[in-house]
Every structure is written in C-alpha cells, then in structure tokens.
PDB file of N, CA and C in Angstrom:
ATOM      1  N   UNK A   1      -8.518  -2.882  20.627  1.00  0.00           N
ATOM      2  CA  UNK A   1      -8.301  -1.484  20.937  1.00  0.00           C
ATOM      3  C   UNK A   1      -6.794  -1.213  20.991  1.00  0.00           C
ATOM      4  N   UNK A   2      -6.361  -0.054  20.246  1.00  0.00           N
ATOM      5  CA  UNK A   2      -4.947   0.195  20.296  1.00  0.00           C
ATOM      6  C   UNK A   2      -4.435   0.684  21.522  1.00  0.00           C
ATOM      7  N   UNK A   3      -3.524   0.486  22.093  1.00  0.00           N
ATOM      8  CA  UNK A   3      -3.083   1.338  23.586  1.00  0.00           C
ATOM      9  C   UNK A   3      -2.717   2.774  22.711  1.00  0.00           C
ATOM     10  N   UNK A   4      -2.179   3.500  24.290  1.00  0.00           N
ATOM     11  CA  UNK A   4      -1.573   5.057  23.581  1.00  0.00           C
ATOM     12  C   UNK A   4      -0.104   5.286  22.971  1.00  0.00           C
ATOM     13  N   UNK A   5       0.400   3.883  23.497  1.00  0.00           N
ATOM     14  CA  UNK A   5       1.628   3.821  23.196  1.00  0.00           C
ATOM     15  C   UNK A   5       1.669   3.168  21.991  1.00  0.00           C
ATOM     16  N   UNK A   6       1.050   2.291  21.087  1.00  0.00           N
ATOM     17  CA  UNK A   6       1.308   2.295  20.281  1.00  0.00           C
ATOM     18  C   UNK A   6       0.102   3.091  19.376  1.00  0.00           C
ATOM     19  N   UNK A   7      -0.501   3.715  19.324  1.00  0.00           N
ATOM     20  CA  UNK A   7      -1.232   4.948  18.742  1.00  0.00           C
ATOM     21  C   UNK A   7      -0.151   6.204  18.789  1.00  0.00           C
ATOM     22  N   UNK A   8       1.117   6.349  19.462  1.00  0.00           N
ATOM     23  CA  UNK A   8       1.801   7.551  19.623  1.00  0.00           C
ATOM     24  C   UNK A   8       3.211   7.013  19.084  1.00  0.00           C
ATOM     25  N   UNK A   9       3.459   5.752  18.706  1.00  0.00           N
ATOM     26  CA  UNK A   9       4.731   5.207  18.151  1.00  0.00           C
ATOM     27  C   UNK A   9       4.989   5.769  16.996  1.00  0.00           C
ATOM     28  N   UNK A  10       6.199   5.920  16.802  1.00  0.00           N
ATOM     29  CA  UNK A  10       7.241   6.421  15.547  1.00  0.00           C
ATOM     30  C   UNK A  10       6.769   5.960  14.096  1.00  0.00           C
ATOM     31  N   UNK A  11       6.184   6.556  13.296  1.00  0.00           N
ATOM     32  CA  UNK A  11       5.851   5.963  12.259  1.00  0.00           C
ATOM     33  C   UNK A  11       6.467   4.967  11.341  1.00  0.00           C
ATOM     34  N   UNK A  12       8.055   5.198  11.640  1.00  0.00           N
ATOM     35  CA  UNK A  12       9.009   4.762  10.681  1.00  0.00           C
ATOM     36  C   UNK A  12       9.515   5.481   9.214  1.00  0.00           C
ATOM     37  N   UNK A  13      10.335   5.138   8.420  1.00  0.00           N
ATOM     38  CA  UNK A  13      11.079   6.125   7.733  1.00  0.00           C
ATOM     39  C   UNK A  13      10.728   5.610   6.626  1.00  0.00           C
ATOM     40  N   UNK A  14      10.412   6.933   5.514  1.00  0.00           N
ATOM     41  CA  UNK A  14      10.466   6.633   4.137  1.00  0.00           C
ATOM     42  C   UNK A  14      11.844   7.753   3.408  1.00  0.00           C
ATOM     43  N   UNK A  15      11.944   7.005   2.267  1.00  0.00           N
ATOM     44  CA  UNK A  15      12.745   7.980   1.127  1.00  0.00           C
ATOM     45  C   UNK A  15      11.656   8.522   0.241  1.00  0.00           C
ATOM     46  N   UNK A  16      12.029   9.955   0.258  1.00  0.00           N
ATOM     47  CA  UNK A  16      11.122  10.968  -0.597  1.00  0.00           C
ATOM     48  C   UNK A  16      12.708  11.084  -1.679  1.00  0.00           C
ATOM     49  N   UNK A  17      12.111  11.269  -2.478  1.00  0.00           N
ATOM     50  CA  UNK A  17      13.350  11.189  -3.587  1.00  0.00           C
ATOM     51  C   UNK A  17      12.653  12.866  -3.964  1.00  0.00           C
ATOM     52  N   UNK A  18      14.584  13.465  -4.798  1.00  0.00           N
ATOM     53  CA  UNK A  18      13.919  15.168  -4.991  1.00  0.00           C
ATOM     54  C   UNK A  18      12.793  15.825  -5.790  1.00  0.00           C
ATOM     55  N   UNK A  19      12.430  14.623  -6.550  1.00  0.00           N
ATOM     56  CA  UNK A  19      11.519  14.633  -7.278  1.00  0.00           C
ATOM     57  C   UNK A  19      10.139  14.870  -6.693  1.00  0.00           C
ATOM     58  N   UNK A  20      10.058  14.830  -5.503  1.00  0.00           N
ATOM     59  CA  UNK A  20       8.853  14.476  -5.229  1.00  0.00           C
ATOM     60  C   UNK A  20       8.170  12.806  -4.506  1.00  0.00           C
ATOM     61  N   UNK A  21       8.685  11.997  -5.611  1.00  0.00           N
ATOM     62  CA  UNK A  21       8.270  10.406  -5.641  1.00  0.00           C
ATOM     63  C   UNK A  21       9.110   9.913  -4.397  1.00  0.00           C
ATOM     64  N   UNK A  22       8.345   8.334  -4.447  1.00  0.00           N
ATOM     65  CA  UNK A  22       8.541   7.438  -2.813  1.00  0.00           C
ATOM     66  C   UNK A  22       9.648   6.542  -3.643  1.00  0.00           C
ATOM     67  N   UNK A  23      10.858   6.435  -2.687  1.00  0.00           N
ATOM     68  CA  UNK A  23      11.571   4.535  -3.134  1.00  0.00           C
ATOM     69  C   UNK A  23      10.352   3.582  -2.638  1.00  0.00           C
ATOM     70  N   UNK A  24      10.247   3.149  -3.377  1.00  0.00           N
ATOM     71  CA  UNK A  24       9.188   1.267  -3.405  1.00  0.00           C
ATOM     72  C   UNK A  24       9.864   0.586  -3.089  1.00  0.00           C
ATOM     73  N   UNK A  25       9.630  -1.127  -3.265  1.00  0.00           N
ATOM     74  CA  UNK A  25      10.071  -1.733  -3.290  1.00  0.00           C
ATOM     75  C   UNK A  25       9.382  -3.450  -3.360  1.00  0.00           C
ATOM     76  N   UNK A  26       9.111  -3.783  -4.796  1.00  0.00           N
ATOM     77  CA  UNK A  26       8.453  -5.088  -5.309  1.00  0.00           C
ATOM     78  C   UNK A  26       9.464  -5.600  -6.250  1.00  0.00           C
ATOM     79  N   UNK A  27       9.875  -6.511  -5.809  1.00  0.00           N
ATOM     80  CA  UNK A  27      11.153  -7.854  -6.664  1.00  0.00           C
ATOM     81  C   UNK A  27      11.928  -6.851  -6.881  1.00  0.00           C
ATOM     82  N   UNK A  28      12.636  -5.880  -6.568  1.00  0.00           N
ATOM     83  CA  UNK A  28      13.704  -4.810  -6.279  1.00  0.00           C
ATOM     84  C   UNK A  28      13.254  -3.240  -6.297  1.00  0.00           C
ATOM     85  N   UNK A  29      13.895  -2.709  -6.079  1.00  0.00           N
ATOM     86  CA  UNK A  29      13.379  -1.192  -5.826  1.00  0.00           C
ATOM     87  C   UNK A  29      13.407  -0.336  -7.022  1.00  0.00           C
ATOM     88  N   UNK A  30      12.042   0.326  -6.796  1.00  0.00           N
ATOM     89  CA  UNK A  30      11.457   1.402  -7.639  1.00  0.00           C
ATOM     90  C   UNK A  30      11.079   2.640  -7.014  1.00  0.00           C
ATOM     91  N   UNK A  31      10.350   3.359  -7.859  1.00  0.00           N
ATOM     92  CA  UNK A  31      10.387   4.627  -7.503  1.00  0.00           C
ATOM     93  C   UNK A  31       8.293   4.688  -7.766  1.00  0.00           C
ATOM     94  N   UNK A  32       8.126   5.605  -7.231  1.00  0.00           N
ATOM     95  CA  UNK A  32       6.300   5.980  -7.214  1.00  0.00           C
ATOM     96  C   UNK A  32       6.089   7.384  -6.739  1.00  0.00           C
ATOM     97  N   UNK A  33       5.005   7.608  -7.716  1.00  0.00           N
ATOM     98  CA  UNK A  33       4.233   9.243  -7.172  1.00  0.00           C
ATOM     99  C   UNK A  33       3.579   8.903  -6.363  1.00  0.00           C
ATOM    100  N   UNK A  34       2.748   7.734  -5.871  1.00  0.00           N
ATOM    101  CA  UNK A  34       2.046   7.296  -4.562  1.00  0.00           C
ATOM    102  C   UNK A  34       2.819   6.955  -3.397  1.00  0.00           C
ATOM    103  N   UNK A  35       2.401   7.751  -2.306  1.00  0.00           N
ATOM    104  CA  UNK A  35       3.054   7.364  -1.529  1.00  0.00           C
ATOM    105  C   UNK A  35       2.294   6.284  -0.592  1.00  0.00           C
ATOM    106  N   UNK A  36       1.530   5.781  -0.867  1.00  0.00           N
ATOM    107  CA  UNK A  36       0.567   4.426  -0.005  1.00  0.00           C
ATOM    108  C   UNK A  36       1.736   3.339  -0.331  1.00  0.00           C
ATOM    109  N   UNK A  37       2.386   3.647  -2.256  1.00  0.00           N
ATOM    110  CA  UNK A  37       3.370   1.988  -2.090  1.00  0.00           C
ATOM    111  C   UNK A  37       5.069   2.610  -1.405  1.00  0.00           C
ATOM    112  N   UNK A  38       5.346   3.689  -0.841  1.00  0.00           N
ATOM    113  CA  UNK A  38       6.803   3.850   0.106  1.00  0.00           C
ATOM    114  C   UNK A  38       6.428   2.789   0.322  1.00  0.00           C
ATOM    115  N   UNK A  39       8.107   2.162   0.816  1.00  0.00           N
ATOM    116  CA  UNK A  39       8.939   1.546   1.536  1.00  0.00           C
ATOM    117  C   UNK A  39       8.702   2.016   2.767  1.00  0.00           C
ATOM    118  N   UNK A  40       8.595   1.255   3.783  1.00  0.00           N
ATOM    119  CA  UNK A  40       9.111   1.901   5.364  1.00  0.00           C
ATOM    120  C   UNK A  40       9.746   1.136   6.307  1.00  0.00           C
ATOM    121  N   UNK A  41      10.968   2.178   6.404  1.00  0.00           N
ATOM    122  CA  UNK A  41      11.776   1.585   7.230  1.00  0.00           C
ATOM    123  C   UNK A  41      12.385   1.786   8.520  1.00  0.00           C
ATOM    124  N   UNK A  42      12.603   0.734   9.687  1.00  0.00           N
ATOM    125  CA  UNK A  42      12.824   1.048  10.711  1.00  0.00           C
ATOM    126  C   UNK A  42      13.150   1.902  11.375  1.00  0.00           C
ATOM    127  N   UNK A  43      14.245   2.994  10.606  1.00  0.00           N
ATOM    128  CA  UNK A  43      15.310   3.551  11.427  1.00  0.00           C
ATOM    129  C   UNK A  43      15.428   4.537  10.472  1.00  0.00           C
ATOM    130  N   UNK A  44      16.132   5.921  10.347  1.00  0.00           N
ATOM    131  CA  UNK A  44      16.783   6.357   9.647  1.00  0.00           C
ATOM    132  C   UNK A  44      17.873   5.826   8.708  1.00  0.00           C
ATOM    133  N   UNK A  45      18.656   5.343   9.514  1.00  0.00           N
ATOM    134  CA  UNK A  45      19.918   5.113   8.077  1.00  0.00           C
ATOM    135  C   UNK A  45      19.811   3.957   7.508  1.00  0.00           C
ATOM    136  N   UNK A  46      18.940   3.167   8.173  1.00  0.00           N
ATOM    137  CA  UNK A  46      18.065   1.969   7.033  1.00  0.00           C
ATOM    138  C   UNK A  46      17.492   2.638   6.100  1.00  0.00           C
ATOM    139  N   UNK A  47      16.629   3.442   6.120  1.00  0.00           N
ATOM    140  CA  UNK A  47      16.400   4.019   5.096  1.00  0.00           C
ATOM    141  C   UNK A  47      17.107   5.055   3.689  1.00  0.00           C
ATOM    142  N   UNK A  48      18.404   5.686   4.353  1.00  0.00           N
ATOM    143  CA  UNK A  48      19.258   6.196   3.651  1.00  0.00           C
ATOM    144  C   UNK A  48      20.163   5.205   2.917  1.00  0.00           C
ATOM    145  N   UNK A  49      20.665   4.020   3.817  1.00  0.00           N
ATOM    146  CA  UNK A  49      21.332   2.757   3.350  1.00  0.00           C
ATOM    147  C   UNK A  49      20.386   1.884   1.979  1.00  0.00           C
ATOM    148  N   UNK A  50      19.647   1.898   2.604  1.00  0.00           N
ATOM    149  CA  UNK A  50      18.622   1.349   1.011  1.00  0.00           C
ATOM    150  C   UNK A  50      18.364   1.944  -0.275  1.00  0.00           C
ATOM    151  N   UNK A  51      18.522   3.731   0.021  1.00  0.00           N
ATOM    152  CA  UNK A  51      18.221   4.884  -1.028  1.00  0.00           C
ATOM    153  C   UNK A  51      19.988   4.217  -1.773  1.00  0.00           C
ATOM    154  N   UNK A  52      21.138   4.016  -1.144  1.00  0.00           N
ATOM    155  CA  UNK A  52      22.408   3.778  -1.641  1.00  0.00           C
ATOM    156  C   UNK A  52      22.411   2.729  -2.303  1.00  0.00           C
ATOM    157  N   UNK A  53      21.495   1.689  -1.632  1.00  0.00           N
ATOM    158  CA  UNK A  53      21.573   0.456  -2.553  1.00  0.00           C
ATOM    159  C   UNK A  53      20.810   0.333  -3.920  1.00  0.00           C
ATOM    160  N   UNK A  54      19.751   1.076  -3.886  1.00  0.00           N
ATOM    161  CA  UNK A  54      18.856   1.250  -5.126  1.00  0.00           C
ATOM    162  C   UNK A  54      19.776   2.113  -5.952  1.00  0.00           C
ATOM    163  N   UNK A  55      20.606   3.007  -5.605  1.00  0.00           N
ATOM    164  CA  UNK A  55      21.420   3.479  -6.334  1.00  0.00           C
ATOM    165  C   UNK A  55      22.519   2.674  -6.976  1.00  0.00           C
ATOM    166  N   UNK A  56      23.233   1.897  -5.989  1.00  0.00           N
ATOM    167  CA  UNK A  56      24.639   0.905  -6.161  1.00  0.00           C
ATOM    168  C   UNK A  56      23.802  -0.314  -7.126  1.00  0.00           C
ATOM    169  N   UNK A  57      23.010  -0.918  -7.151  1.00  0.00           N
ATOM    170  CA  UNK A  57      22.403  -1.536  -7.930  1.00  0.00           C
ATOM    171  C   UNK A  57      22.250  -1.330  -9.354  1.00  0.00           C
ATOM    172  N   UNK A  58      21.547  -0.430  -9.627  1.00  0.00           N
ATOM    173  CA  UNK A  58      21.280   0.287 -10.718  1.00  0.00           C
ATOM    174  C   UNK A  58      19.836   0.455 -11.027  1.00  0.00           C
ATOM    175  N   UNK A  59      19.435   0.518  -9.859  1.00  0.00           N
ATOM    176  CA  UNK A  59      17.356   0.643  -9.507  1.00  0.00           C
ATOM    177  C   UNK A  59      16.948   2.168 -10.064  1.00  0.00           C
ATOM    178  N   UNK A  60      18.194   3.159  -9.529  1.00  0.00           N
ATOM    179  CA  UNK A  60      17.893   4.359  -9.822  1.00  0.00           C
ATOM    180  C   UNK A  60      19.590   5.055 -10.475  1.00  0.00           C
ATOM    181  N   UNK A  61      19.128   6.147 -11.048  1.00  0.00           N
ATOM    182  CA  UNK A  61      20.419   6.775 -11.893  1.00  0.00           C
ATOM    183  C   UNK A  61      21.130   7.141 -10.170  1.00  0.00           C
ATOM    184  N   UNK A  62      22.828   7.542 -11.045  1.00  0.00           N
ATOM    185  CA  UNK A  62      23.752   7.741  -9.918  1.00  0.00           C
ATOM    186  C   UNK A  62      23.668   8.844  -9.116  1.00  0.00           C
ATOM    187  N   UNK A  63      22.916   9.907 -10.099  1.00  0.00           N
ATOM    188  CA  UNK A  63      22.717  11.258  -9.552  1.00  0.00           C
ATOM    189  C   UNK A  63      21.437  11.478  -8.599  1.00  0.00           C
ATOM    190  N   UNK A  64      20.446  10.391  -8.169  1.00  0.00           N
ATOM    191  CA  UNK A  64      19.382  10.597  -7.753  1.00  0.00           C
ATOM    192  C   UNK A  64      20.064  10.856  -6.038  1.00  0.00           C
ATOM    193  N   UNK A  65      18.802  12.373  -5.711  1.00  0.00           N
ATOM    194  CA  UNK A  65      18.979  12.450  -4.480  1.00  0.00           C
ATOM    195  C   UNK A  65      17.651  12.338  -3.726  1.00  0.00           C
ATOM    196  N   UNK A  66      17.546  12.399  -2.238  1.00  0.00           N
ATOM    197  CA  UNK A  66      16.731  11.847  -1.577  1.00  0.00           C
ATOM    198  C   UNK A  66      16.706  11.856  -0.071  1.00  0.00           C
ATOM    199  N   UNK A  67      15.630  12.247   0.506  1.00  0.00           N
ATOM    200  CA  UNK A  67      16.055  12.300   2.068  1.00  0.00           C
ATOM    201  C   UNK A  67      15.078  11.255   2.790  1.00  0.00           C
ATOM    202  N   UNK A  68      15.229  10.659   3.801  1.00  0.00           N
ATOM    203  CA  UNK A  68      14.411   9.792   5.130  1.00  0.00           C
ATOM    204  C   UNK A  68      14.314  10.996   6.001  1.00  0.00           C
ATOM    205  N   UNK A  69      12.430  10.793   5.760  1.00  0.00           N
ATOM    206  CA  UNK A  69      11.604  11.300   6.147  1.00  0.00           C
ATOM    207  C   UNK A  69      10.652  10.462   6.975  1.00  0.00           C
ATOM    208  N   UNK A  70      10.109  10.825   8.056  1.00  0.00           N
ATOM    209  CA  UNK A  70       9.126  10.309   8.865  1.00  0.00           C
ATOM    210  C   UNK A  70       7.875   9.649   7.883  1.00  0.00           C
ATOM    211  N   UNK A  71       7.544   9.078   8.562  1.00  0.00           N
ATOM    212  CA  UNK A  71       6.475   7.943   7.462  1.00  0.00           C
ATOM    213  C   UNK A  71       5.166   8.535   7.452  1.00  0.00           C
ATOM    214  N   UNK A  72       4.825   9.977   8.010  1.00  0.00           N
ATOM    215  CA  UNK A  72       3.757  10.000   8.239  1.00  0.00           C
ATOM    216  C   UNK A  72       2.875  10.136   7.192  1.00  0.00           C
ATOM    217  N   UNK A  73       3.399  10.568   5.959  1.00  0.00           N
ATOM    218  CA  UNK A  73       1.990  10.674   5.000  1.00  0.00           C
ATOM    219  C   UNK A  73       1.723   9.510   3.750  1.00  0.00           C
ATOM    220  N   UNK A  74       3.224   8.495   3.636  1.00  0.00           N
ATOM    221  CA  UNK A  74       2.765   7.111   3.470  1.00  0.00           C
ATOM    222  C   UNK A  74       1.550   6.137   4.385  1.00  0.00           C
ATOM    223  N   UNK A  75       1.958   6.613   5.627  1.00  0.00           N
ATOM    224  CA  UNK A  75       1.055   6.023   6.502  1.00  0.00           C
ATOM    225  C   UNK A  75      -0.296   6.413   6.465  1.00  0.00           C
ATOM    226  N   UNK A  76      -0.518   7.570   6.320  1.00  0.00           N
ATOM    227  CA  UNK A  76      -1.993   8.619   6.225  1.00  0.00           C
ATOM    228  C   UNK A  76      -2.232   7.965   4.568  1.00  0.00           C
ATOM    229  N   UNK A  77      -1.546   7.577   3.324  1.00  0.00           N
ATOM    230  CA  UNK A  77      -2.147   7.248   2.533  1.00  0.00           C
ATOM    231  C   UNK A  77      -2.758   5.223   2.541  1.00  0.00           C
ATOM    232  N   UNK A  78      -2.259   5.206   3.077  1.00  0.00           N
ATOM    233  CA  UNK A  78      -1.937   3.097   3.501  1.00  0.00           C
ATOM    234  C   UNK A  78      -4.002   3.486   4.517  1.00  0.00           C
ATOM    235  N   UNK A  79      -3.820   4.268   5.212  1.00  0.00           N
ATOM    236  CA  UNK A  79      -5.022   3.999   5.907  1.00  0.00           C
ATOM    237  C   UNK A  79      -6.041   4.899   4.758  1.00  0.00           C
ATOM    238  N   UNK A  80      -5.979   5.114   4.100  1.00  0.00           N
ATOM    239  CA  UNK A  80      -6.583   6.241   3.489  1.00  0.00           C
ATOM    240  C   UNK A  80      -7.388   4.890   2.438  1.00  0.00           C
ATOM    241  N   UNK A  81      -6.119   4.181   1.946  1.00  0.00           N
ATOM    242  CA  UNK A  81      -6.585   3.237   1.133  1.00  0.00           C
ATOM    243  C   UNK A  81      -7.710   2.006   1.715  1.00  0.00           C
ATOM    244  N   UNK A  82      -6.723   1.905   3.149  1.00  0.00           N
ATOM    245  CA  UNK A  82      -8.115   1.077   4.018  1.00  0.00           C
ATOM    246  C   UNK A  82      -9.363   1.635   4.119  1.00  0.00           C
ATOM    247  N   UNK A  83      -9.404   2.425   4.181  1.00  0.00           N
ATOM    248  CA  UNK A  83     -10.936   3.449   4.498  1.00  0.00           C
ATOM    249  C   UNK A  83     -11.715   2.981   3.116  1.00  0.00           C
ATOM    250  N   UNK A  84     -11.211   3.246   2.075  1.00  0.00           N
ATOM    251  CA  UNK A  84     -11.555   3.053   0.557  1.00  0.00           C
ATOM    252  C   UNK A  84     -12.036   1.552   0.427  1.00  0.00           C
ATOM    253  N   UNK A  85     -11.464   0.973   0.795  1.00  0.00           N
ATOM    254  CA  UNK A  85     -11.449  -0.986   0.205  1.00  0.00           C
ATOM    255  C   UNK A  85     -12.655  -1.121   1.344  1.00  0.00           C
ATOM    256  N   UNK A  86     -12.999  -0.607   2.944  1.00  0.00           N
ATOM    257  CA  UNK A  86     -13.743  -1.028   3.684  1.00  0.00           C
ATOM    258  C   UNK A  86     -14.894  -0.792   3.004  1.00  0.00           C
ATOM    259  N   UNK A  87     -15.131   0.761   2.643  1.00  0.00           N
ATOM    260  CA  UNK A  87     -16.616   1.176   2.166  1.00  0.00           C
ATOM    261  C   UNK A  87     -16.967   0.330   0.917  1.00  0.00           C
ATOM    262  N   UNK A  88     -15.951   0.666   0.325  1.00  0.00           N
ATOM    263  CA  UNK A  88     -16.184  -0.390  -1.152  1.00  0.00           C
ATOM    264  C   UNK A  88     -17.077  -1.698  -0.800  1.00  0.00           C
ATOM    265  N   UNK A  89     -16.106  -2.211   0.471  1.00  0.00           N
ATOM    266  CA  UNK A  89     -16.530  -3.687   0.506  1.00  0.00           C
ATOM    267  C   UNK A  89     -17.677  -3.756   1.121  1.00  0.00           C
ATOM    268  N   UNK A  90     -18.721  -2.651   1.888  1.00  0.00           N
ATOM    269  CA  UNK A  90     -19.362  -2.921   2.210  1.00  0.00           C
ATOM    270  C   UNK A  90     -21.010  -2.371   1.682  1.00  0.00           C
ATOM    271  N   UNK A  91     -20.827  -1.970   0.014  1.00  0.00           N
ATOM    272  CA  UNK A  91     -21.521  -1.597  -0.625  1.00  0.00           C
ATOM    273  C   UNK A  91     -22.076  -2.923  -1.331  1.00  0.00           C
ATOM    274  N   UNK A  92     -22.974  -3.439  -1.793  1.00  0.00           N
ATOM    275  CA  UNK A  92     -23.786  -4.154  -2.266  1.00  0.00           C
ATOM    276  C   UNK A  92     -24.471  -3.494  -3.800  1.00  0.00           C
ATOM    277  N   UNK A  93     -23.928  -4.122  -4.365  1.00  0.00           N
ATOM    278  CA  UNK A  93     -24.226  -3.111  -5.823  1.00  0.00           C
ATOM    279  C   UNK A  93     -25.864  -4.168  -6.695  1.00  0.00           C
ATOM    280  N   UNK A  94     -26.498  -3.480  -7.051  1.00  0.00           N
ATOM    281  CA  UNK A  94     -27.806  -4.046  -7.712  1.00  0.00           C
ATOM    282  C   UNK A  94     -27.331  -5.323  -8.711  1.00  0.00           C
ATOM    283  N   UNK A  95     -25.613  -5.294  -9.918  1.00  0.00           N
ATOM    284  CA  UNK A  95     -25.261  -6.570 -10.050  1.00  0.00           C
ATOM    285  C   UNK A  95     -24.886  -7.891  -9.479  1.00  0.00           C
ATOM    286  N   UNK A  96     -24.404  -7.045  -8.316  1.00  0.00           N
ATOM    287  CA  UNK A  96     -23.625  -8.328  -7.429  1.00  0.00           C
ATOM    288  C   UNK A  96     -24.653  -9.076  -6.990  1.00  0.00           C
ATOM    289  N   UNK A  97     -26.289  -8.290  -6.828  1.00  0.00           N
ATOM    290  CA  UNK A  97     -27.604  -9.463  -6.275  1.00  0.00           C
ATOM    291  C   UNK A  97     -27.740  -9.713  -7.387  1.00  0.00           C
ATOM    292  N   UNK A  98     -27.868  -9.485  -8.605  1.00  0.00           N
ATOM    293  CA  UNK A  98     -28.513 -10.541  -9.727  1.00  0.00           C
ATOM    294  C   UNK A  98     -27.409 -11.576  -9.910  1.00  0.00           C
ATOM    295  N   UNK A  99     -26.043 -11.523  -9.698  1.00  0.00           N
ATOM    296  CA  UNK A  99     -25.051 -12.335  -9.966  1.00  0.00           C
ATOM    297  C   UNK A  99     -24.831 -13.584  -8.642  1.00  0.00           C
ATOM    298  N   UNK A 100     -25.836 -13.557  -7.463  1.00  0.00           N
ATOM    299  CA  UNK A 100     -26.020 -13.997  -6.626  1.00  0.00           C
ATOM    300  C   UNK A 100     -27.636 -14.811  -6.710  1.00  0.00           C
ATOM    301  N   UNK A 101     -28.435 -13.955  -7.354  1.00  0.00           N
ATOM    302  CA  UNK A 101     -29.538 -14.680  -7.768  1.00  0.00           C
ATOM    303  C   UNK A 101     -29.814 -15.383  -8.743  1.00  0.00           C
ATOM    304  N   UNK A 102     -29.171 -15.411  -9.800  1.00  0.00           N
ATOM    305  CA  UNK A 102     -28.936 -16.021 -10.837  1.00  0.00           C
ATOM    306  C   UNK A 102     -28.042 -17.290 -10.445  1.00  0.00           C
ATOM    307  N   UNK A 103     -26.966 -17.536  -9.120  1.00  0.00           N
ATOM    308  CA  UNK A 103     -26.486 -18.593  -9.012  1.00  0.00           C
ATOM    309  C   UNK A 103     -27.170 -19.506  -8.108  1.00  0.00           C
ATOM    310  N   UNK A 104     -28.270 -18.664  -7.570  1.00  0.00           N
ATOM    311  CA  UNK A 104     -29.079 -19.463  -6.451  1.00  0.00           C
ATOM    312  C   UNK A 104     -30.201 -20.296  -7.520  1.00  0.00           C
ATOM    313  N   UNK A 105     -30.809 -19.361  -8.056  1.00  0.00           N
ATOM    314  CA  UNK A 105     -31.736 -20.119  -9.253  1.00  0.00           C
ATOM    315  C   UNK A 105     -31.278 -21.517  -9.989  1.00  0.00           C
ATOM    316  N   UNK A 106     -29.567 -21.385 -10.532  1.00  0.00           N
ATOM    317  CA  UNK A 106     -29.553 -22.249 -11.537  1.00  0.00           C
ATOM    318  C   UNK A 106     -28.794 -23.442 -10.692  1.00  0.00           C
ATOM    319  N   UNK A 107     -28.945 -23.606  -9.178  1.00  0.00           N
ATOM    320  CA  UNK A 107     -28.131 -24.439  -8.079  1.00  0.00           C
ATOM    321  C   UNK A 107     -29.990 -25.209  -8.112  1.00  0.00           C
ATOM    322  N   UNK A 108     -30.746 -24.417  -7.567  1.00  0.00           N
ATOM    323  CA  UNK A 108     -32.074 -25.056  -7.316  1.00  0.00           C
ATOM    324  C   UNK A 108     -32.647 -25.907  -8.895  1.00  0.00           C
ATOM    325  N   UNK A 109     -32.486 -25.143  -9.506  1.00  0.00           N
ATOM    326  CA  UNK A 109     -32.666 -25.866 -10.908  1.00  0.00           C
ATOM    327  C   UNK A 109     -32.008 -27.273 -11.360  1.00  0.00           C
ATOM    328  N   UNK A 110     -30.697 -27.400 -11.142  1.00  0.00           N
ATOM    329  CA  UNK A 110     -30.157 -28.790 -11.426  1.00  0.00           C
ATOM    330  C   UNK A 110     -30.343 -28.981 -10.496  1.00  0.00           C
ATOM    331  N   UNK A 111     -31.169 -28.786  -9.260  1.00  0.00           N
ATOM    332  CA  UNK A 111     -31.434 -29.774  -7.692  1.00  0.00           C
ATOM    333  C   UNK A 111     -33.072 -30.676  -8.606  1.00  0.00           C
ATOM    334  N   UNK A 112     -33.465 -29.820  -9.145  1.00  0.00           N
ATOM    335  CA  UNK A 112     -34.763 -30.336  -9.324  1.00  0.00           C
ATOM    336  C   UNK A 112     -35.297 -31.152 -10.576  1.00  0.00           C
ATOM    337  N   UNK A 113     -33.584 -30.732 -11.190  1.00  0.00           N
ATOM    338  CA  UNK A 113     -33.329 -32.316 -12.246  1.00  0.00           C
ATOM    339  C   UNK A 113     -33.085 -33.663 -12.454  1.00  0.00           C
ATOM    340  N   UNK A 114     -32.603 -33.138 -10.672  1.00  0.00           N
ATOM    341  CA  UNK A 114     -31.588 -34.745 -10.381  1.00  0.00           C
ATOM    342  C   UNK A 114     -33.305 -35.341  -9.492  1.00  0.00           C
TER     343      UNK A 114
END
C-alpha cells in the first residue's frame, strides 16, 4: 500500500521540446512523440542541464528549444502502459491453450516411448 506521502510526491521533471515531443534517452538522447519514453528528472535544472547537453553533443540541432515541465503526463502515460501489459497479461487467448496443449500431448507422448 502506498502512503499519502508518497502518492502526493513531486512527479519529477521532463523536457517537452517546442515541438511538442519528449527528450528520451537510450545509449544517448533522443527525441519522441510518446511521452511514456520522457526522460525524468530529479529537479528542474537537471532537466534543463540535460536539454543543453543533448544539444552540446549533437543529439539535437543548435536551435532546438524546450522547457522542464512537471512529469505529470509522462507519468499518466508509464501507468497507462501498465494498465495495458496487466490486462493483456491476463487474457488467455484460445492459441496460447492449443500451444500449451499441444506441448502437454507431445511431453506425454515421448513419456510413453521411453
């Protein structure tokens, strides 16, 4: 069970770039129309400091602008995606039993060779 204090904690900071899109960040920083893959980062100017480095790098052009923004609708998409993968996972599809019965059959079958 979550307490209230951390159910009411600071989401943490993303970069919304002017475009619209999230800074990422997989084997160096990118850019995304999803915001489930933002970056999130501790603090504010961690997050502005990183928008500089993806820039100083050459991750993004020199002219890209961008503000740190509260994490809240990376975060609303990150659980959004959990919600998705739970139901998924807890659907039982009519292949997945023949692909389960078919391995039970051919386990009993070489049992009854040997």
């Amino acid at each position: 069970m979550r307490s209230e204090e951390k159910r009411n904690e600071h989401p943490g900071w993303a970069v919304q770039l002017n475009d619209g899109s999230w800074l990422c960040y997989a084997h160096g920083f990118h850019t995304d129309e999803d915001a489930f893959l933002a970056r999130d980062f501790g603090s504010k100017s961690e997050a502005l400091a990183a928008l500089q480095e993806a820039i100083d790098d050459g991750y993004l052009p020199k002219d890209t602008k961008g503000k740190a923004i509260e994490a809240w609708q990376p975060l609303c998409e990150n659980l959004r995606h959990t919600v998705k993968e739970l139901r998924s996972a807890n659907k039982v599809s009519p292949d997945i039993l023949f692909d389960v019965v078919f391995t039970i059959e051919n386990a009993l079958s070489q049992l009854k060779v040997k």
